[in-house]
N, C-alpha and C. Protein backbone atom coordinates (compact mmCIF):
# COMPACT_ATOMS: atom_id res chain seq x y z
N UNK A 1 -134.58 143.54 -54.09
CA UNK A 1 -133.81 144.79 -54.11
C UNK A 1 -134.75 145.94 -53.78
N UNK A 2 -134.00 146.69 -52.73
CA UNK A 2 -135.15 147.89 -52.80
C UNK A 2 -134.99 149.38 -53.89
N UNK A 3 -136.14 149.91 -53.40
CA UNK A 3 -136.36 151.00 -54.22
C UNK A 3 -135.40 152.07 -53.97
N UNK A 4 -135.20 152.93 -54.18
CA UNK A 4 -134.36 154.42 -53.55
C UNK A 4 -135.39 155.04 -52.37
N UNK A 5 -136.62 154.86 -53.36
CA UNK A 5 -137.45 155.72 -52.88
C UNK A 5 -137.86 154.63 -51.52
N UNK A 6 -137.90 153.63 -50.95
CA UNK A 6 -138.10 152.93 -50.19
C UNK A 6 -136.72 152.87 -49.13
N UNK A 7 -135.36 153.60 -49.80
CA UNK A 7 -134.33 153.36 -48.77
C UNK A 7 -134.44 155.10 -47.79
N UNK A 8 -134.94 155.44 -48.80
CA UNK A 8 -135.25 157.47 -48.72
C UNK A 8 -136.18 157.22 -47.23
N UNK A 9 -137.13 156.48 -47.60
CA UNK A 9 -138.39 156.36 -46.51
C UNK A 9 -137.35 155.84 -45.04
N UNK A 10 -137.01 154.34 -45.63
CA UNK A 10 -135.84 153.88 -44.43
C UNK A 10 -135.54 155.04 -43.22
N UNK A 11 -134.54 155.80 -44.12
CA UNK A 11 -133.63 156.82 -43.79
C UNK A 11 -134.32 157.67 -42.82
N UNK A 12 -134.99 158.35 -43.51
CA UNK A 12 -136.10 159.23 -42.84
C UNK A 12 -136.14 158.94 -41.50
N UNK A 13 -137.17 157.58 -41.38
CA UNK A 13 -137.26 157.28 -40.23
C UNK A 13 -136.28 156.68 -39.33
N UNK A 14 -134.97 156.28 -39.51
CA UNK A 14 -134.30 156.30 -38.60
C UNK A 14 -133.53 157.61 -37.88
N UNK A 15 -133.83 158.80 -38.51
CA UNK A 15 -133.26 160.15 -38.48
C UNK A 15 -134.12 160.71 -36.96
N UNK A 16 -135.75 160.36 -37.51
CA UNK A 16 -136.79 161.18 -36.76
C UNK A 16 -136.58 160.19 -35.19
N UNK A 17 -136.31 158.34 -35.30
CA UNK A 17 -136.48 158.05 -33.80
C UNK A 17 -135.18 158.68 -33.45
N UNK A 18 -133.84 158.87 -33.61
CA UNK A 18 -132.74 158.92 -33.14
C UNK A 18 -132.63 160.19 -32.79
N UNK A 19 -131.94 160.61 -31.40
CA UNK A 19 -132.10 162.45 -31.12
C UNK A 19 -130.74 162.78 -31.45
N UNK A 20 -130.73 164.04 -31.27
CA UNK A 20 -129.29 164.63 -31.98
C UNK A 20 -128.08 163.98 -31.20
N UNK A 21 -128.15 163.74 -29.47
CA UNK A 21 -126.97 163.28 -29.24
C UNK A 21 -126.32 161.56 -29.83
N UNK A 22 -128.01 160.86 -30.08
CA UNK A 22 -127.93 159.84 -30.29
C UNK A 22 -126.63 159.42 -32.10
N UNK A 23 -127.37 160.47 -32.48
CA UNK A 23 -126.50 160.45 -33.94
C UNK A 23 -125.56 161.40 -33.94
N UNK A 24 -125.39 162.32 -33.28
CA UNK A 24 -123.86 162.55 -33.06
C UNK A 24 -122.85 161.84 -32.64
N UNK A 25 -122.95 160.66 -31.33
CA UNK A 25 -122.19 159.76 -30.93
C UNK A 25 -122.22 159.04 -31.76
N UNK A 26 -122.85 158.47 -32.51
CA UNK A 26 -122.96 157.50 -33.25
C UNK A 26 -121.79 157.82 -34.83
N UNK A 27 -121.94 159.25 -35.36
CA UNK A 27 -121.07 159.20 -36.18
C UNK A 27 -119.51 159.60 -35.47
N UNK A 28 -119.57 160.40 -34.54
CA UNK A 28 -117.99 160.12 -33.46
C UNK A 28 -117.32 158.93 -33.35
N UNK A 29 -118.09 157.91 -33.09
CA UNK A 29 -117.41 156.97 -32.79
C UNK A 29 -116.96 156.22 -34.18
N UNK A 30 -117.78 156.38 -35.33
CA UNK A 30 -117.27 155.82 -36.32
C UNK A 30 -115.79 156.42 -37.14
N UNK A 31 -116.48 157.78 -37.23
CA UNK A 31 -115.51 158.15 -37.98
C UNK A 31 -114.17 158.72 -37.13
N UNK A 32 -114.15 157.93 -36.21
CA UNK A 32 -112.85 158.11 -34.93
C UNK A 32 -112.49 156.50 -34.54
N UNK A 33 -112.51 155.23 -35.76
CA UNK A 33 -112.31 154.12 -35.51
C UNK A 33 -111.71 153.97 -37.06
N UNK A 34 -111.13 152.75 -36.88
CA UNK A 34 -110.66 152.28 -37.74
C UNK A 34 -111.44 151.55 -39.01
N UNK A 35 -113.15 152.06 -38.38
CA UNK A 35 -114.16 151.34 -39.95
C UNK A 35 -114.45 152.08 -40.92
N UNK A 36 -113.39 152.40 -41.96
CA UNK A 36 -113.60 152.98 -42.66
C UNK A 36 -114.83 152.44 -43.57
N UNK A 37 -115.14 151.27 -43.41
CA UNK A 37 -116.33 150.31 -44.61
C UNK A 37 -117.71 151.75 -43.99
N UNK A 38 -117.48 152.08 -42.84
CA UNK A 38 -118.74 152.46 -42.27
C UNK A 38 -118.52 154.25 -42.73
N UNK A 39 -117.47 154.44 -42.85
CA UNK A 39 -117.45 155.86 -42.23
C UNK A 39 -118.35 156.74 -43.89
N UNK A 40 -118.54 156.18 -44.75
CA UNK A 40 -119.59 156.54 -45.91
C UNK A 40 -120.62 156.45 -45.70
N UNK A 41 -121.00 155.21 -44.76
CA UNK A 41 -122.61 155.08 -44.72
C UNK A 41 -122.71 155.89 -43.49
N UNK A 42 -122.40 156.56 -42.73
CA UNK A 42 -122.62 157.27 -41.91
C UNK A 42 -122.82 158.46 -42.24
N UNK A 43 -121.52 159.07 -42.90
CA UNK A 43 -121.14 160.86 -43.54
C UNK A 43 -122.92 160.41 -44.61
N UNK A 44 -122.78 159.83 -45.40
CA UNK A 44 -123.96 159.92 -46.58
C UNK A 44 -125.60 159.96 -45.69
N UNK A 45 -125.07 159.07 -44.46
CA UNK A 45 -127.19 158.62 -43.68
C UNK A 45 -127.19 160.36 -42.87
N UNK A 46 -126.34 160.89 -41.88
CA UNK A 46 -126.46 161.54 -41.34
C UNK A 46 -126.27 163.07 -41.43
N UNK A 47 -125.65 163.06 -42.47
CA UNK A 47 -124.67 164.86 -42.63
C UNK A 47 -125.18 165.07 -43.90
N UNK A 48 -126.03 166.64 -43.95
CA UNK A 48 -126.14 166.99 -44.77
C UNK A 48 -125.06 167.13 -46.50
N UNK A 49 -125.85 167.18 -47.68
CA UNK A 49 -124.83 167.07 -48.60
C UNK A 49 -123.96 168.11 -49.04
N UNK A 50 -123.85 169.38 -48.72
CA UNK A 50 -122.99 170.27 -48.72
C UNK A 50 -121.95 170.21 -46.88
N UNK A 51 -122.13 169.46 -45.98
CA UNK A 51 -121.77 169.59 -44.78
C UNK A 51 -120.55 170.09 -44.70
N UNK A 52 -119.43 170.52 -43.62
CA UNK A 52 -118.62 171.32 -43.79
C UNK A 52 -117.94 170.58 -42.47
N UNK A 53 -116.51 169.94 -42.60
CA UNK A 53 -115.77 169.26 -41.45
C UNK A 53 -114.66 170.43 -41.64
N UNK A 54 -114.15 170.62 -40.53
CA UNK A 54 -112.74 171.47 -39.94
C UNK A 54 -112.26 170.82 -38.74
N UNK A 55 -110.83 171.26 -38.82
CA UNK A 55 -110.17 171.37 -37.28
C UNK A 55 -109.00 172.15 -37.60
N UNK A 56 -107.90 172.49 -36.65
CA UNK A 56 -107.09 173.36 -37.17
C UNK A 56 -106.70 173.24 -37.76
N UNK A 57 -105.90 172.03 -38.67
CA UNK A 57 -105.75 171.58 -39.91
C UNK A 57 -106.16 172.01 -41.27
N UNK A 58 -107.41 171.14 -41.14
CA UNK A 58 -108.39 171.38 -42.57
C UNK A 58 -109.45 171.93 -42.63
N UNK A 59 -110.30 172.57 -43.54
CA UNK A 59 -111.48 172.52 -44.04
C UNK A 59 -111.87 171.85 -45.45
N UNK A 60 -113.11 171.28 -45.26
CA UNK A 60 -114.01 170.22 -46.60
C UNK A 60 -114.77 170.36 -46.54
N UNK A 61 -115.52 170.43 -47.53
CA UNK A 61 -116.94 170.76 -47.77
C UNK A 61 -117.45 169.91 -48.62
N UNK A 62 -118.58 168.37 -48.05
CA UNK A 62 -119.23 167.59 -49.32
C UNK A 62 -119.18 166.28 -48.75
N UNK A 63 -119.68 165.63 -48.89
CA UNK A 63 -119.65 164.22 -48.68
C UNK A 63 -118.12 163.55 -49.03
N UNK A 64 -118.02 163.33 -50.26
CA UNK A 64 -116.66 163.01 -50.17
C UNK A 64 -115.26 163.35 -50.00
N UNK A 65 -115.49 164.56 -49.92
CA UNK A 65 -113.99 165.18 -48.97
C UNK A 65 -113.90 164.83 -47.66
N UNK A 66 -114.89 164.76 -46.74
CA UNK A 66 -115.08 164.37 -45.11
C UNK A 66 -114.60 163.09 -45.78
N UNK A 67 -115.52 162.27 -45.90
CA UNK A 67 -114.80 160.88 -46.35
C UNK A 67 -113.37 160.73 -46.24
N UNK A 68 -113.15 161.33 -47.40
CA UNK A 68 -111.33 161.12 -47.52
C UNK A 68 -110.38 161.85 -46.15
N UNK A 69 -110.90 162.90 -45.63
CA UNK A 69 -110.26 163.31 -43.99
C UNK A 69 -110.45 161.98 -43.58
N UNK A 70 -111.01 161.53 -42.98
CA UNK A 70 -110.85 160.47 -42.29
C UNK A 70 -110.74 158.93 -42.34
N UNK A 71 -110.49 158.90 -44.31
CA UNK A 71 -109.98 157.72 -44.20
C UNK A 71 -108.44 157.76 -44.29
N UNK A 72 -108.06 159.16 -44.60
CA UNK A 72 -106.48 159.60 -44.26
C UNK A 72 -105.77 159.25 -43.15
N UNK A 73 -107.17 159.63 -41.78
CA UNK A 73 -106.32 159.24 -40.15
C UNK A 73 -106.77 157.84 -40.01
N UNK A 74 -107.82 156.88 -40.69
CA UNK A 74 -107.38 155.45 -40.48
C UNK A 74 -106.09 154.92 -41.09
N UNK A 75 -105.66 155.58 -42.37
CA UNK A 75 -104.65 154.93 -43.13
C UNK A 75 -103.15 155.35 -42.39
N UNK A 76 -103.43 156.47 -41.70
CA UNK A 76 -102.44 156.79 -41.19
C UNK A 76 -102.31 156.20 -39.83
N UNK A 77 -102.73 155.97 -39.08
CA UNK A 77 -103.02 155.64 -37.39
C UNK A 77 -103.68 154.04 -37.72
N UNK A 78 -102.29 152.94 -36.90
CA UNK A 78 -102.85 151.98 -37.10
C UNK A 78 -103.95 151.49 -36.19
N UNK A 79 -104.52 152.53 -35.14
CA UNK A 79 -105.17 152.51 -34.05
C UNK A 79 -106.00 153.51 -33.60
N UNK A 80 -107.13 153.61 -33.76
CA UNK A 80 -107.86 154.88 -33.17
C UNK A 80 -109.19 154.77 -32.33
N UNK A 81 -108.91 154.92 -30.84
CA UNK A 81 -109.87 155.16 -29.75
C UNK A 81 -110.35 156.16 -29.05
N UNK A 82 -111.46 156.53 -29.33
CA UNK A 82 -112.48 157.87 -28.75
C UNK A 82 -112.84 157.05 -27.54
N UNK A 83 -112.49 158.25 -26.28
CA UNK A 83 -112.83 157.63 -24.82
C UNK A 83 -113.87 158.96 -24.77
N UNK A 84 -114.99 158.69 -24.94
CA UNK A 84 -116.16 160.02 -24.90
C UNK A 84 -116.13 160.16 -22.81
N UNK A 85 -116.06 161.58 -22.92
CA UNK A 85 -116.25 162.08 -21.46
C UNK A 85 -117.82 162.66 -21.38
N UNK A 86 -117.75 163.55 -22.56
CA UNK A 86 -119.74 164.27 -22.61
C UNK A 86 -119.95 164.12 -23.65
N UNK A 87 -120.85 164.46 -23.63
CA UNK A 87 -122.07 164.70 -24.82
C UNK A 87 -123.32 165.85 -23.94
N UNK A 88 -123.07 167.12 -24.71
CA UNK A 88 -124.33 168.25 -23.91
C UNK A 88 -124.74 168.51 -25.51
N UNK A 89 -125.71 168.78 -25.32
CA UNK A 89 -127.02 169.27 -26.29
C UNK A 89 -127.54 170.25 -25.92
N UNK A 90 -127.54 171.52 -27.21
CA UNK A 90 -128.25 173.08 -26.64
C UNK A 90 -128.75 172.82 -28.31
N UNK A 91 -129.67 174.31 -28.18
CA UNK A 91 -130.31 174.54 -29.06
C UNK A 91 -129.49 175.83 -29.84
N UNK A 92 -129.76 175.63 -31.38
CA UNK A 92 -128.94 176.80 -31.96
C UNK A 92 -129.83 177.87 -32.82
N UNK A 93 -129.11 179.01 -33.48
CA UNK A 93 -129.94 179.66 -34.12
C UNK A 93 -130.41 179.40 -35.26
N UNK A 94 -131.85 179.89 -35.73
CA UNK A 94 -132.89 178.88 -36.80
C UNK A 94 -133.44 177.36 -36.88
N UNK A 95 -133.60 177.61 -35.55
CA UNK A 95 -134.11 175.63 -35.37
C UNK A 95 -132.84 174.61 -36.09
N UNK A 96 -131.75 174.99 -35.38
CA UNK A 96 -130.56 173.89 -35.63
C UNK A 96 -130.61 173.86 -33.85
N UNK A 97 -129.45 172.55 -34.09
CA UNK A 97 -129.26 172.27 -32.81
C UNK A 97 -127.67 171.94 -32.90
N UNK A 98 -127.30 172.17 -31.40
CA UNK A 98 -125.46 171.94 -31.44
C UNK A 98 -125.73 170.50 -30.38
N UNK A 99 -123.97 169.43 -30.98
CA UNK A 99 -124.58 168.82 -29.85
C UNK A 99 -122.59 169.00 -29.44
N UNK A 100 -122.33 168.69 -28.22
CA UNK A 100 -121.01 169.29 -28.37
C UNK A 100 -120.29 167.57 -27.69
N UNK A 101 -119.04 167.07 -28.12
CA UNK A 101 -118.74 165.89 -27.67
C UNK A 101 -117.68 166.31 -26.99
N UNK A 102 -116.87 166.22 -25.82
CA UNK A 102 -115.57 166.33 -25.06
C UNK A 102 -115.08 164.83 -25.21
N UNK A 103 -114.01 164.39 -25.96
CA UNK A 103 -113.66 163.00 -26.04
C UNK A 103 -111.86 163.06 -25.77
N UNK A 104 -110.94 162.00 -25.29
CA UNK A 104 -109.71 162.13 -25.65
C UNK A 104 -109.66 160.85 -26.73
N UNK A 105 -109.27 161.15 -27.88
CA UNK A 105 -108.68 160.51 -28.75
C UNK A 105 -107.28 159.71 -28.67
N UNK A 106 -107.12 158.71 -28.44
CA UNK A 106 -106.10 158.12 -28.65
C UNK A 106 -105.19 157.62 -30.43
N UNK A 107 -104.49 158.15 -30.36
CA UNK A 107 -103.95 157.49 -31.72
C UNK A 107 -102.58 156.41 -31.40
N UNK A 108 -102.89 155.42 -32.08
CA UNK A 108 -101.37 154.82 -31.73
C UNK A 108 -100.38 155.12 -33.35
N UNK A 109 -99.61 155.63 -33.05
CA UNK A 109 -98.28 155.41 -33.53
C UNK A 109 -97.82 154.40 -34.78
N UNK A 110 -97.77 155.05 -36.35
CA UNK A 110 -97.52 153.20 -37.04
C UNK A 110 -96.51 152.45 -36.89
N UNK A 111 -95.21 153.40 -36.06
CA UNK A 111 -93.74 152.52 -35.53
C UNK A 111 -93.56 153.20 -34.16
N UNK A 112 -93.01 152.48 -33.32
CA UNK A 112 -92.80 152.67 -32.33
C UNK A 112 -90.98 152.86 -32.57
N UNK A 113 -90.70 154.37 -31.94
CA UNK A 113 -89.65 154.55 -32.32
C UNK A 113 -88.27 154.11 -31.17
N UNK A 114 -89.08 154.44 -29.76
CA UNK A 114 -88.11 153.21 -29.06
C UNK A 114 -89.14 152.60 -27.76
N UNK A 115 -88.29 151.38 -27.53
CA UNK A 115 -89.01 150.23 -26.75
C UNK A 115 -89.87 150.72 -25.80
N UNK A 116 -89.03 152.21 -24.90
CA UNK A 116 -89.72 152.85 -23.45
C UNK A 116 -90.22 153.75 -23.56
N UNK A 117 -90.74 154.25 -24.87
CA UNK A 117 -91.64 155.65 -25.53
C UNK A 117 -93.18 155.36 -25.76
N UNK A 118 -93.75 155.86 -25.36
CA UNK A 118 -95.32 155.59 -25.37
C UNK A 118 -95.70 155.52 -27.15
N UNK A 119 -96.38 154.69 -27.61
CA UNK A 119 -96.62 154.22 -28.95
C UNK A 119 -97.97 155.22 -29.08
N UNK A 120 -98.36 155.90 -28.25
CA UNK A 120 -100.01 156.32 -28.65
C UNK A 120 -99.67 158.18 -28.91
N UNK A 121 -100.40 159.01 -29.12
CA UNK A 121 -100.86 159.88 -28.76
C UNK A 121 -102.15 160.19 -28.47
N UNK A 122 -102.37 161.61 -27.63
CA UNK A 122 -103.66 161.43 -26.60
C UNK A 122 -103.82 162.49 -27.12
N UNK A 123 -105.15 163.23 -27.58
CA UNK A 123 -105.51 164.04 -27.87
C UNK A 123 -106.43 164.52 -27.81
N UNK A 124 -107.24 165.30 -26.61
CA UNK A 124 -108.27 165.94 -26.03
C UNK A 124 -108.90 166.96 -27.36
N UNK A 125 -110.06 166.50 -27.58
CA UNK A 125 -111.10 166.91 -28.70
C UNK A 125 -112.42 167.61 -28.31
N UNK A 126 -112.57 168.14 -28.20
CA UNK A 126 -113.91 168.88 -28.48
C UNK A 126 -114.71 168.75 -29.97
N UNK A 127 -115.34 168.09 -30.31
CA UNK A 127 -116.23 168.29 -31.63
C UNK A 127 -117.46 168.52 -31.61
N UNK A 128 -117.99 169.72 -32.60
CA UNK A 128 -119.05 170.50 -32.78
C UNK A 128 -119.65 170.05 -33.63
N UNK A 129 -121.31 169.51 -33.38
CA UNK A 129 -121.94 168.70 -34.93
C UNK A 129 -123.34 170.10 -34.54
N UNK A 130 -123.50 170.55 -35.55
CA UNK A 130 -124.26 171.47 -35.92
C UNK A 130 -125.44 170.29 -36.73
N UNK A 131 -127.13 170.74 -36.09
CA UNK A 131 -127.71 169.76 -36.40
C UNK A 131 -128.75 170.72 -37.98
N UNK A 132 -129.10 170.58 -38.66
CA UNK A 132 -130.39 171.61 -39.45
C UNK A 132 -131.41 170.55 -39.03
N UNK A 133 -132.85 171.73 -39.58
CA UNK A 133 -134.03 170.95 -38.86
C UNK A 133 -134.33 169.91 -39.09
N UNK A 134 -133.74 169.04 -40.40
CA UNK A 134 -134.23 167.96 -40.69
C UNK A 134 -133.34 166.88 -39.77
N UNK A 135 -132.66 167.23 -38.96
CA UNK A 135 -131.79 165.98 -38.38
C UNK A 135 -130.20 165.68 -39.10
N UNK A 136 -129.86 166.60 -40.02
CA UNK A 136 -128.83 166.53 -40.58
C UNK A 136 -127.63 166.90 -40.30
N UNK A 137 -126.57 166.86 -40.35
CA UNK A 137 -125.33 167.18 -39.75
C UNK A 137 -124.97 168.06 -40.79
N UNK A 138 -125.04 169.33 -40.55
CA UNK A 138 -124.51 170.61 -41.27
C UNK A 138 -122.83 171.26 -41.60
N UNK A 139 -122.26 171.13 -40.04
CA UNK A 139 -120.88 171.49 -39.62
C UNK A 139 -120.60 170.98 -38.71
N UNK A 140 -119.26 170.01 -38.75
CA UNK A 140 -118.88 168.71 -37.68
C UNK A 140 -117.48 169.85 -37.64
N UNK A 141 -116.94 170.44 -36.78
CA UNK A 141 -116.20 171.09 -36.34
C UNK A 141 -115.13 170.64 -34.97
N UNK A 142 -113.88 170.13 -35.06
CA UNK A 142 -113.11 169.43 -33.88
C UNK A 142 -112.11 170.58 -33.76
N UNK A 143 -112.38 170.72 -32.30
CA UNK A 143 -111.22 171.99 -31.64
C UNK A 143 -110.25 170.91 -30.69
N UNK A 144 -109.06 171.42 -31.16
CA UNK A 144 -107.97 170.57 -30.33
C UNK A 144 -106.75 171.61 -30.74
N UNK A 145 -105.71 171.26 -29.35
CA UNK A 145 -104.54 172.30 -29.31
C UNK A 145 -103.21 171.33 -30.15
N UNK A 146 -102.73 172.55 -30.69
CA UNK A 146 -101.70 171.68 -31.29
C UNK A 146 -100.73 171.44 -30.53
N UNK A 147 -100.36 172.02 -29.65
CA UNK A 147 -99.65 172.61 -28.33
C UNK A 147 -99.60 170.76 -27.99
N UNK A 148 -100.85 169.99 -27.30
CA UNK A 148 -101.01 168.90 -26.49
C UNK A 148 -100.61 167.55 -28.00
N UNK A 149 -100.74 167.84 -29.13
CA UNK A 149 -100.21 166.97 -29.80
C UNK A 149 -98.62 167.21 -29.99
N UNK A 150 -98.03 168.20 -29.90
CA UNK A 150 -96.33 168.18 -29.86
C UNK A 150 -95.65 167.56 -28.46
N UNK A 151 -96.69 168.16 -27.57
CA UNK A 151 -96.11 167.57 -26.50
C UNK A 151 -96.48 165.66 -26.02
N UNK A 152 -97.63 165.47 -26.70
CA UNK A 152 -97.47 163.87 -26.36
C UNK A 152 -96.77 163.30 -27.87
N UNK A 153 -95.77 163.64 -28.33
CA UNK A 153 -95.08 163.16 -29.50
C UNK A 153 -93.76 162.64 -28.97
N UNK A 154 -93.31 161.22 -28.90
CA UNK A 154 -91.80 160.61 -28.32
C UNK A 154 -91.17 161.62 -28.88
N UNK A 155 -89.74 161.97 -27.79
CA UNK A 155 -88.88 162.78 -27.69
C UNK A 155 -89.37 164.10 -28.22
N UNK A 156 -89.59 164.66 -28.79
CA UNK A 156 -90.36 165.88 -29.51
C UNK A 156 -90.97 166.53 -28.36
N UNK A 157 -92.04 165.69 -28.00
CA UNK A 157 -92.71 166.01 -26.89
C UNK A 157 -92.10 166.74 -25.65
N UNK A 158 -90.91 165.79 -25.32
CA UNK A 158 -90.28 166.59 -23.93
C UNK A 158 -89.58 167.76 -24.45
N UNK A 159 -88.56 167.60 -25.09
CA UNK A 159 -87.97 169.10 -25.87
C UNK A 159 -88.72 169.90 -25.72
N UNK A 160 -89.75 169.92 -26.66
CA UNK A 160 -90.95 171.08 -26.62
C UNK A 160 -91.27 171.85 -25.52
N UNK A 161 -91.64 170.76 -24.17
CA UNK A 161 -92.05 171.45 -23.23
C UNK A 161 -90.91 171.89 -21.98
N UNK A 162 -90.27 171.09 -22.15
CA UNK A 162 -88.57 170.75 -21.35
C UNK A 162 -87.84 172.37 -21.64
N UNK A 163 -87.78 172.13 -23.05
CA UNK A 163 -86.70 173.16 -23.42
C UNK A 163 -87.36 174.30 -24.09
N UNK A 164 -87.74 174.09 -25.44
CA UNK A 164 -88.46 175.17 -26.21
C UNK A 164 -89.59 175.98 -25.74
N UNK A 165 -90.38 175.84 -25.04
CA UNK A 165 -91.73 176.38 -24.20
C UNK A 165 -90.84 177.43 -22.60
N UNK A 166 -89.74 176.47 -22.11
CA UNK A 166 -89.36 176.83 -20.89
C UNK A 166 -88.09 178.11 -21.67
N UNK A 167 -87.37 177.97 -22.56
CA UNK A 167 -86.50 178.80 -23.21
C UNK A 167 -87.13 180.30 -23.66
N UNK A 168 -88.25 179.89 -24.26
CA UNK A 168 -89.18 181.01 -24.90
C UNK A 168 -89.41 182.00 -23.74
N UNK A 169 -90.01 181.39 -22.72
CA UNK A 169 -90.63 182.19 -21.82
C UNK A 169 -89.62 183.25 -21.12
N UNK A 170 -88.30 182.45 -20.71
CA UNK A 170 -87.33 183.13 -20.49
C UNK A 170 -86.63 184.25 -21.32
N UNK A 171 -86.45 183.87 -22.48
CA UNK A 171 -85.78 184.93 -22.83
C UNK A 171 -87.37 186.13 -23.58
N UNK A 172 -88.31 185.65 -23.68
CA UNK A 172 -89.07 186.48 -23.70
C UNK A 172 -89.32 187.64 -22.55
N UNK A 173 -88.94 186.80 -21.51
CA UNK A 173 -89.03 187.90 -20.02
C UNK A 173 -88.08 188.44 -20.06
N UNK A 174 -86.61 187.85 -20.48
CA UNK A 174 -85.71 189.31 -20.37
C UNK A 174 -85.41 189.91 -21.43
N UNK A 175 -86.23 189.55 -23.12
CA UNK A 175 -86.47 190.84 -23.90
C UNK A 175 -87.58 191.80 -23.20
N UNK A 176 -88.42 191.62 -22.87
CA UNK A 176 -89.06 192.94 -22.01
C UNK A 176 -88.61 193.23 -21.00
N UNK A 177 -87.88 193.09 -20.08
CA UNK A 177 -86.87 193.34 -18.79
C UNK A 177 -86.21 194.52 -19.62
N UNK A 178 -84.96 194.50 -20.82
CA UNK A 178 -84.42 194.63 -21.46
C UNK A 178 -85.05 195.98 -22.48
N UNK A 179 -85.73 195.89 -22.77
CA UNK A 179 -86.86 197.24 -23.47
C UNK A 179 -87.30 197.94 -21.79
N UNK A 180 -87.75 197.31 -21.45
CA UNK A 180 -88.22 198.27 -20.11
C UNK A 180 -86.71 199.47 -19.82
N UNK A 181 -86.14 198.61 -19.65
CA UNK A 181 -84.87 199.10 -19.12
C UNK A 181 -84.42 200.56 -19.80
N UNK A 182 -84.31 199.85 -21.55
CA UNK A 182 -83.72 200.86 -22.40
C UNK A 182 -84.63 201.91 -22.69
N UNK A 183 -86.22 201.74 -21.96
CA UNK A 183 -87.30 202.81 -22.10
C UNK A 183 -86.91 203.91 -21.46
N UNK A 184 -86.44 202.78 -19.83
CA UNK A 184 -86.39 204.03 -18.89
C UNK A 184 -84.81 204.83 -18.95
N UNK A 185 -84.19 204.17 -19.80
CA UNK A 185 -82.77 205.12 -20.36
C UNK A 185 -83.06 205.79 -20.97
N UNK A 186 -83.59 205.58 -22.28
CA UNK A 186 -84.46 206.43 -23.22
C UNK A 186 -84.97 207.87 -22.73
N UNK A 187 -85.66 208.02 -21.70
CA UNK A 187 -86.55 208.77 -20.58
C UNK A 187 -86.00 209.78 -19.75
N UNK A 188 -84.84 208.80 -19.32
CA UNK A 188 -83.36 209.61 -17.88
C UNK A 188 -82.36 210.55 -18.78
N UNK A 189 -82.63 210.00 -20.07
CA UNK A 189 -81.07 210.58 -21.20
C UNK A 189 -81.70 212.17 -21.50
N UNK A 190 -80.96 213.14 -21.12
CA UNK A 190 -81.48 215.12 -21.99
C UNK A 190 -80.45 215.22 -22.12
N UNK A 191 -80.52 215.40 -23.56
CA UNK A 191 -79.89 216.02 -24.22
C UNK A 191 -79.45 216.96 -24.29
């Protein structure tokens, strides 16, 4: 059995060979799969212990709140595939480092609601892992539109963009058509 102080050493050194993109992909892909057995030993080896996960959704702050975010979208999604497009690496302020991932997320669906409806949703991600100097993951931050998850949702989806998006715009153009109008009545009218 080992020591703490011998798993501490471990740790260490797998932190210092691995570079920031290396352990940024590395916890992306986990905690964007269905291993939840892993997604602790990852959040605990790599992300600092106050770390801070968001997306438009949520914010958590701690080891085990991240945890529970994402064993929520395994329990929920009987399927989850990160198709990584980038990975760019810049440098941030106070000797941190950003590493930034562009991925589309696939989720499948836990019922498929009819036979000729796509079972997945696709969901274009951006996630932000904020590195501190020791190699630690500070703030794992995922930007995504909610906009592209209503619209890849069976039937929901087309409405949305079909009707509700195309309706809005319209009668938004002829409430300002409509004010313009009554401005320039407003303007022509002496009293």
């Amino acid at each position: 059995m080992e020591s703490s102080g011998s798993v501490g050493k471990k740790n260490h050194v797998v932190l210092e060979t691995k570079s920031h993109k290396e352990i940024a992909r590395e916890v992306h892909n986990v905690l964007y799969s269905r291993r939840t057995d892993l997604h602790d030993i990852v959040i605990s080896q790599y992300m600092d212990g106050n770390a801070v996960f968001e997306d438009p959704l949520a914010y958590v702050q701690g080891h085990s709140n991240i945890i529970q975010q994402f064993y929520l979208l395994a329990t929920v999604f009987p399927g989850i595939t990160p198709e990584v497009h980038s990975v760019t690496e810049c440098a941030a302020a106070g000797n941190h480092h950003l590493v930034i991932i562009d991925a589309i997320i696939r989720y499948r669906l836990p019922i498929r609601l009819l036979f000729f409806l796509r079972q997945e949703v696709e969901v274009r991600t951006i996630s932000r892992f904020e590195f501190n100097e020791q190699k630690k993951i500070v703030r794992h931050e995922d930007i995504w539109s909610v906009k592209d998850i209503i619209e890849n949702l069976p039937c929901i989806g087309w409405f949305y963009a079909e009707i509700v998006r195309k309706s809005t715009g319209f009668l938004s153009s002829q409430f300002v058509a409509g004010v313009k109008e009554a401005v320039k009545k407003w303007n022509e009218w002496d009293p």
